[in-house]
Protein backbone atom coordinates (compact mmCIF):
# COMPACT_ATOMS: atom_id res chain seq x y z
CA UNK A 1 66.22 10.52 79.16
CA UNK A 2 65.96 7.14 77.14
CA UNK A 3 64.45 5.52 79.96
CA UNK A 4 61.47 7.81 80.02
CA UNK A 5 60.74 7.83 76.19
CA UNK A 6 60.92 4.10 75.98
CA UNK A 7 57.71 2.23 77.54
CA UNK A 8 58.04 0.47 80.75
CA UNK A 9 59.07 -3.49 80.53
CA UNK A 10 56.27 -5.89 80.56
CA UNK A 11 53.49 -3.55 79.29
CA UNK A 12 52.15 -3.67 75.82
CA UNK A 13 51.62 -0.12 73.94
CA UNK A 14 48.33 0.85 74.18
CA UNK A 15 46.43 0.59 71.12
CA UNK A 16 43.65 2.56 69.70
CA UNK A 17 40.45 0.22 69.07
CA UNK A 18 37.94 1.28 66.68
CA UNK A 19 34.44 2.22 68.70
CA UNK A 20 32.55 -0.77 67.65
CA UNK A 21 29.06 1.06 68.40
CA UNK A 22 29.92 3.73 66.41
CA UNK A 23 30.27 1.59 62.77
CA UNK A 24 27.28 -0.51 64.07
CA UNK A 25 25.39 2.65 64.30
CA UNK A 26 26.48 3.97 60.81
CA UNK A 27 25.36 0.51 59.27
CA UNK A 28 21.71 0.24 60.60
CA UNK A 29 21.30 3.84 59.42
CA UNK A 30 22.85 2.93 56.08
CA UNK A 31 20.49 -0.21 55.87
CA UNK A 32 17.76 2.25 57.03
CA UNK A 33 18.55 4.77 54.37
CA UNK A 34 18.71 1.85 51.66
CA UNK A 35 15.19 0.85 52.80
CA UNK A 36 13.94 3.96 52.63
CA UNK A 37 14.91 4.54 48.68
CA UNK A 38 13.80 0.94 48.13
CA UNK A 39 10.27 2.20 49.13
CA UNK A 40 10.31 5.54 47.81
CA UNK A 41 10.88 4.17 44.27
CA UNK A 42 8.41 1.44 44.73
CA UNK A 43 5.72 3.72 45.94
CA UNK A 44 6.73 6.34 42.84
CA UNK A 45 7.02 3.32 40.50
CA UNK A 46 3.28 2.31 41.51
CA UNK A 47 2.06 5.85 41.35
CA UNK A 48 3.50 6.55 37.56
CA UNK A 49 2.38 2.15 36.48
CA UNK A 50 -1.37 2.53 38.39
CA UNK A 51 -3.38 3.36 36.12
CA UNK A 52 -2.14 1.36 33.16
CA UNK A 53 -2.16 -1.56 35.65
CA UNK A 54 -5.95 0.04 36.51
CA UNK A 55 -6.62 -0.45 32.90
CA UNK A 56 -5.22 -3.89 32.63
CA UNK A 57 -7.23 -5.39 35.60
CA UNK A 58 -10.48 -3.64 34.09
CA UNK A 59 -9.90 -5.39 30.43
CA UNK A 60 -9.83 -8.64 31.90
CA UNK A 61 -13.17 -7.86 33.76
CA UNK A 62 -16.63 -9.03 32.94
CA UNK A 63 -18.46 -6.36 34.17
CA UNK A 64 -19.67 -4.08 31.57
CA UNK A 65 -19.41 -0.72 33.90
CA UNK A 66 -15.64 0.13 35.77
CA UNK A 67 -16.82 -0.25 39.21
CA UNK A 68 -15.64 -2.22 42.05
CA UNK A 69 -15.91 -5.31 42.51
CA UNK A 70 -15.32 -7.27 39.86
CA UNK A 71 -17.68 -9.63 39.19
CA UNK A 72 -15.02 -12.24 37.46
CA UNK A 73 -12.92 -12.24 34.50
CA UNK A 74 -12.87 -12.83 30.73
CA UNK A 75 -11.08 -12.64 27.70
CA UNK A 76 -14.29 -11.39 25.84
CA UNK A 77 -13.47 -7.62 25.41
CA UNK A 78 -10.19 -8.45 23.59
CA UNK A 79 -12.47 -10.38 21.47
CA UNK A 80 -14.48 -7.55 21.15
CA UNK A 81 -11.42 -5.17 19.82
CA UNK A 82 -10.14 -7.74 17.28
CA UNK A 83 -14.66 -7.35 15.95
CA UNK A 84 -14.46 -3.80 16.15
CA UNK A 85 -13.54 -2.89 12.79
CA UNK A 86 -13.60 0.84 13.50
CA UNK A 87 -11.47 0.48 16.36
CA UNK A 88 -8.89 -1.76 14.31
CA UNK A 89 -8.72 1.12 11.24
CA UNK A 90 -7.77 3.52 14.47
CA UNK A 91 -4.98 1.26 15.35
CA UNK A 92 -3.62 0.82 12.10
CA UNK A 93 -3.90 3.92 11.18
CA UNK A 94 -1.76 4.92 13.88
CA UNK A 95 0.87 2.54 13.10
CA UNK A 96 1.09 3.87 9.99
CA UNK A 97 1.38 7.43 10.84
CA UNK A 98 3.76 6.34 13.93
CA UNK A 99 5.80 4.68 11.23
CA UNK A 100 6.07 7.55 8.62
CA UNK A 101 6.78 10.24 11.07
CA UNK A 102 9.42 8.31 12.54
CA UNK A 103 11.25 8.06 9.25
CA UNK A 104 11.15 10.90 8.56
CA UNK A 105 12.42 11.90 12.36
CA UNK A 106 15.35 9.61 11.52
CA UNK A 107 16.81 11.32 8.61
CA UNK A 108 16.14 14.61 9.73
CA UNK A 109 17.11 14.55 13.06
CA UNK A 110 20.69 12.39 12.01
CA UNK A 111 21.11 15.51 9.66
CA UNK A 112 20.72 17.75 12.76
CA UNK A 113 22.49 16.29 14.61
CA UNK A 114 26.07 15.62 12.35
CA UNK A 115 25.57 19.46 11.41
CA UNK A 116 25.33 20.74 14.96
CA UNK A 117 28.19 18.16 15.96
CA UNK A 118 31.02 18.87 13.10
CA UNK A 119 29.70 22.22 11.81
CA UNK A 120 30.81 25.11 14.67
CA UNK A 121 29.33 28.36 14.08
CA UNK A 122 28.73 31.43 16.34
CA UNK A 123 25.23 30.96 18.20
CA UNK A 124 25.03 27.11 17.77
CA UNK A 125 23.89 27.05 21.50
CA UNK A 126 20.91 29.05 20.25
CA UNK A 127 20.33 27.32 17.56
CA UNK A 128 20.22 23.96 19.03
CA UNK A 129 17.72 25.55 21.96
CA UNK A 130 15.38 26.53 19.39
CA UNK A 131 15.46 23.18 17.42
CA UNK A 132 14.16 21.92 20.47
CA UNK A 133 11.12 24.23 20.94
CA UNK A 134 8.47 21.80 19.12
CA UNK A 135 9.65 19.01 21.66
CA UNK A 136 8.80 21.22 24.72
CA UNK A 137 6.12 23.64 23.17
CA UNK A 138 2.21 22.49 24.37
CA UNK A 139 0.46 20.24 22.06
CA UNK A 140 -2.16 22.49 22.00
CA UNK A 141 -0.15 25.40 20.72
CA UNK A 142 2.44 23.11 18.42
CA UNK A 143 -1.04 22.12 16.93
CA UNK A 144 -2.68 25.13 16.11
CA UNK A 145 0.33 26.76 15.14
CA UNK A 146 0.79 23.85 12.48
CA UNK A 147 -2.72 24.25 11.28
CA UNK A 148 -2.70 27.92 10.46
CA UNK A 149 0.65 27.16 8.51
CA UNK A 150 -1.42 24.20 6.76
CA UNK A 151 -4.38 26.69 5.98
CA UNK A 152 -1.97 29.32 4.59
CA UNK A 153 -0.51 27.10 2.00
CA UNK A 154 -3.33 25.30 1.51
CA UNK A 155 -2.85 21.72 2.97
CA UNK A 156 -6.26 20.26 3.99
CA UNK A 157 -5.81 18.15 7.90
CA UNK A 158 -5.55 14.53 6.89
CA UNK A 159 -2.42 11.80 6.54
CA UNK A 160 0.20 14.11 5.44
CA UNK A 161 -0.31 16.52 8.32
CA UNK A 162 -0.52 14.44 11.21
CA UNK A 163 3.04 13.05 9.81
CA UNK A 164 3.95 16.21 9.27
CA UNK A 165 2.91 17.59 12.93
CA UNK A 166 4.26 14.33 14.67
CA UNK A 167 7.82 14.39 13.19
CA UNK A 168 7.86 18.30 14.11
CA UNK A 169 8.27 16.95 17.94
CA UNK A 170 10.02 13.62 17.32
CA UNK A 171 12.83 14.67 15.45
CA UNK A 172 14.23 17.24 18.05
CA UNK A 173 14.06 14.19 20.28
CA UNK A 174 16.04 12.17 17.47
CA UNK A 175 18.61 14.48 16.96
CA UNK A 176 19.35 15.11 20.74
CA UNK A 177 20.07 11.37 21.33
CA UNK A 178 22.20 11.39 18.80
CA UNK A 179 23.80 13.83 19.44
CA UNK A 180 24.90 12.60 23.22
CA UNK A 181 26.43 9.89 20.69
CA UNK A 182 28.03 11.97 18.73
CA UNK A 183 29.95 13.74 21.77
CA UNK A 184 31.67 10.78 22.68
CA UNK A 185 32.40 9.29 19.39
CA UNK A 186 36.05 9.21 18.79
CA UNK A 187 36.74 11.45 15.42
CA UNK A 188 39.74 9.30 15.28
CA UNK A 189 38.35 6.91 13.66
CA UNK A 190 36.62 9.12 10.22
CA UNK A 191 40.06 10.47 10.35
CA UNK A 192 41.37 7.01 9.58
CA UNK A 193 39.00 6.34 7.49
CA UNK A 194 39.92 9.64 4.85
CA UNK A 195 43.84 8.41 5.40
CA UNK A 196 42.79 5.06 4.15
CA UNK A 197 41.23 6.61 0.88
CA UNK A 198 37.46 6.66 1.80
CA UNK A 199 35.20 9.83 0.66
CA UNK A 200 32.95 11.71 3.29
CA UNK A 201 30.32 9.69 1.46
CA UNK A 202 31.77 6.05 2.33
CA UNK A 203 33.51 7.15 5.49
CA UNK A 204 29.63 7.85 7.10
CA UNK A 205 28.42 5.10 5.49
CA UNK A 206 30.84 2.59 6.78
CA UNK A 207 32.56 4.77 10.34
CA UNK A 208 29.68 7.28 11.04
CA UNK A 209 26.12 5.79 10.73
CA UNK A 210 27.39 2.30 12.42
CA UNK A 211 28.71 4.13 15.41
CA UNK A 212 25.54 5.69 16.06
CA UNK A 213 22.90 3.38 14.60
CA UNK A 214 22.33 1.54 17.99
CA UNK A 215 21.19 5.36 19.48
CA UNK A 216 19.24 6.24 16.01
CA UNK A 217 17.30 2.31 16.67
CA UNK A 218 16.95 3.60 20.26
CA UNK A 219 15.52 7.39 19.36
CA UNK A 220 13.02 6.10 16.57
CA UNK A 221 11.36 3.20 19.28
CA UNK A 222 11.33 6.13 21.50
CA UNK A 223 9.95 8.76 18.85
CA UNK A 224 7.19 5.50 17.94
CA UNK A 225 5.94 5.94 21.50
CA UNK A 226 5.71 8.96 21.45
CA UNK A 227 3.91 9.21 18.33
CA UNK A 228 1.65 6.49 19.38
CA UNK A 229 0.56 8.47 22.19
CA UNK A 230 0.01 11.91 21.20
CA UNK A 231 -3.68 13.26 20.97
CA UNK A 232 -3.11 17.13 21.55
CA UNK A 233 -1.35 17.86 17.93
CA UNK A 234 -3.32 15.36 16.08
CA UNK A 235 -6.93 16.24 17.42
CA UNK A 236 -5.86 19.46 15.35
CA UNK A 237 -3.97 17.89 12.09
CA UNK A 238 -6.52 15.03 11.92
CA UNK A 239 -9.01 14.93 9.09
CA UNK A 240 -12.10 12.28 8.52
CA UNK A 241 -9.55 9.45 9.46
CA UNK A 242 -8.97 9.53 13.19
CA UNK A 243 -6.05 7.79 14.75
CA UNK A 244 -6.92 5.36 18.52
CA UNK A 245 -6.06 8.66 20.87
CA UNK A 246 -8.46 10.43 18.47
CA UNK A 247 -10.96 7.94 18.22
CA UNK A 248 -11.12 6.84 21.84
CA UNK A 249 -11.01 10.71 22.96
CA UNK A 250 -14.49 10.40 21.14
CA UNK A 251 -15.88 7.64 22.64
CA UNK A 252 -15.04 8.57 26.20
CA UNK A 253 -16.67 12.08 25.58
CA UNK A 254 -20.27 9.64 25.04
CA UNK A 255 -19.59 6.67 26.90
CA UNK A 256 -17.11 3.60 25.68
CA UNK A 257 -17.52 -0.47 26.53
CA UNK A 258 -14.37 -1.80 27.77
CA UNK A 259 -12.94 -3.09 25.03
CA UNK A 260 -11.63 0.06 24.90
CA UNK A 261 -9.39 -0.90 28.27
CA UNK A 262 -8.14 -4.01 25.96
CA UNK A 263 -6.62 -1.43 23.23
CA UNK A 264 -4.51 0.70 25.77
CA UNK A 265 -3.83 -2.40 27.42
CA UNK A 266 -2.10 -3.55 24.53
CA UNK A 267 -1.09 0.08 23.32
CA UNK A 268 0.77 0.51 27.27
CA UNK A 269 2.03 -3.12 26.80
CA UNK A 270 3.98 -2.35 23.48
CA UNK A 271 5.14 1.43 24.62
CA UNK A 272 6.56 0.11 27.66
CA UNK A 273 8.36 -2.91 25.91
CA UNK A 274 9.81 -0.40 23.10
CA UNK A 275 10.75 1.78 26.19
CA UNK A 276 12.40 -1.27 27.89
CA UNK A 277 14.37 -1.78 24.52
CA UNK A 278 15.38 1.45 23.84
CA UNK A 279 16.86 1.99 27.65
CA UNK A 280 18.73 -1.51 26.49
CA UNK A 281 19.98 -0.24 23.21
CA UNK A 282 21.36 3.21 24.42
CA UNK A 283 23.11 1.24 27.34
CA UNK A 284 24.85 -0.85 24.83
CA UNK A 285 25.58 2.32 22.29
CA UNK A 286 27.33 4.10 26.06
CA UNK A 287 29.18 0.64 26.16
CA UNK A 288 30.52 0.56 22.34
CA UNK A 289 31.56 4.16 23.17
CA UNK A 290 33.30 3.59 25.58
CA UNK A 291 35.26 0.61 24.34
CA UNK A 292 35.70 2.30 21.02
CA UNK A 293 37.56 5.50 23.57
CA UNK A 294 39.75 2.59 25.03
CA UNK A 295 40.64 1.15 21.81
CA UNK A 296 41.16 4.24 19.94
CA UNK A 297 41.58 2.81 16.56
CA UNK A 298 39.00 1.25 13.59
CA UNK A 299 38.23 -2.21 13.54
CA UNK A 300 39.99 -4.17 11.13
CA UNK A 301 36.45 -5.57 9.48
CA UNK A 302 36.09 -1.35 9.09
CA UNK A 303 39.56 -1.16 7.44
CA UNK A 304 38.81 -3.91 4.96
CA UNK A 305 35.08 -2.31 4.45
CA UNK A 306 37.28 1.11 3.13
């Protein structure tokens, strides 16, 4: 009986190779299926980037109507912007409204967001879902709706409103970002911070607001944008003092030289850099988190703060 279980002298035990055709196979298709997302993204990255890069090509162009082709290229309708003083009161203008609305965004949305974060009460879901209605609502509806409140306490459409309007959408944004923050901040460490002596007022000062100022920096440059950008509120908040959507809304509606390429050139230019930075900011602020949950204690530069 041994005989037959143990393998004959002088032949090896068979050995089961792996099917070599089979794992080539699975690797062209994977190289395939890698090629394939390369070019989808490309192709939806140039759909979403075309017509800012559209815009671009046209504000370097000397022709004086958008057609094709272009007769050659100049450097004269940025000159033309930087003359226009109309057009630079629009830009300004903007910053300035971008600027106040965003403050006010960041206060009131870090407020929302520590009160829906350490303050549980029944139907905080719901409450939460309807803080976000502004940031989802139409402009168009968001803008009336503002304006009949304005007429009914008697605010006339001018700086104030357009503030007022813009920070009713930004700070919903604000306040979710930071609250994603929040979520994984380790309570730990305000914990520490009231063992070691420190009030609620010096334990946000010196635990809470660092731990999620990187996310606050990254929801105002986003909020800026998006400020920036909108037309659809302010066309309804705005009073004699348009801001560039506005005021290039107006000129497109009776014909506009290209200069006016050169302002969203530079508008697109700036959003997508304060985009880029924010992405970078929030990555870092999902780092510190992280490292914070590893570490699971306050720094000792914190501890000597307190």
């Amino acid at each position: 009986m041994t005989s037959g279980i143990l393998s004959r002298p002088g032949r090896a035990p068979s050995i089961t190779r792996p099917d070599r055709t089979t794992a080539t196979r699975s690797k062209l298709w994977g190289r395939v299926g890698t090629t394939a997302a390369v070019v989808f993204l490309g192709l939806l990255f140039l759909y979403l980037y075309a017509p800012l890069l559209v815009t671009m090509l046209f504000s370097f162009a000397s022709n004086k109507v958008q057609t094709l082709p272009i007769e050659g290229f100049t450097w004269s309708w940025y000159g033309a912007l930087f003359a226009d003083a109309q057009m630079l009161d629009a830009i300004r203008y903007s910053l300035l409204v971008a600027l106040v609305s965003v403050s006010i965004s960041a206060v009131a949305g870090l407020g929302f967001a520590l009160l829906a974060q350490r303050v549980k009460v029944r139907g905080g879901g719901v409450i939460s879902a309807l803080s976000a209605a502004p940031m989802v609502a139409p402009g168009m509806v968001l803008g009336i709706s503002l304006l009949v409140v304005f007429n009914l306490i008697g605010v006339q459409p001018g700086f104030l409103t357009i503030a007022v309007g813009h920070a009713a959408f930004v700070t919903p944004l604000v306040s979710f970002v930071i609250q994603q923050r929040l979520k994984v901040a380790d309570l730990s460490l305000e914990d520490a911070s009231r063992d070691l002596g420190a009030g609620p007022l010096r334990t946000f000062w010196h635990v809470t607001l660092p731990g999620v100022r990187v996310a606050l920096l990254a929801a105002c440059l986003l909020g800026f944008t998006l400020s920036m950008d909108e037309i659809a509120v302010t066309y309804f908040l705005a009073g004699t003092q348009p801001t560039l959507p506005v005021y290039v809304w107006g000129l497109v509606r009776f014909g506009f030289t290209p200069e006016v390429n050169a302002a969203f050139t530079l508008i697109g230019g700036g959003s997508l850099l304060l985009l880029a930075l924010a992405g970078v900011l929030m990555l870092v602020s999902a780092r510190r988190a992280r490292r914070q949950q590893a570490t699971g204690a306050p720094s000792d530069r914190t501890a000597e703060q307190l």
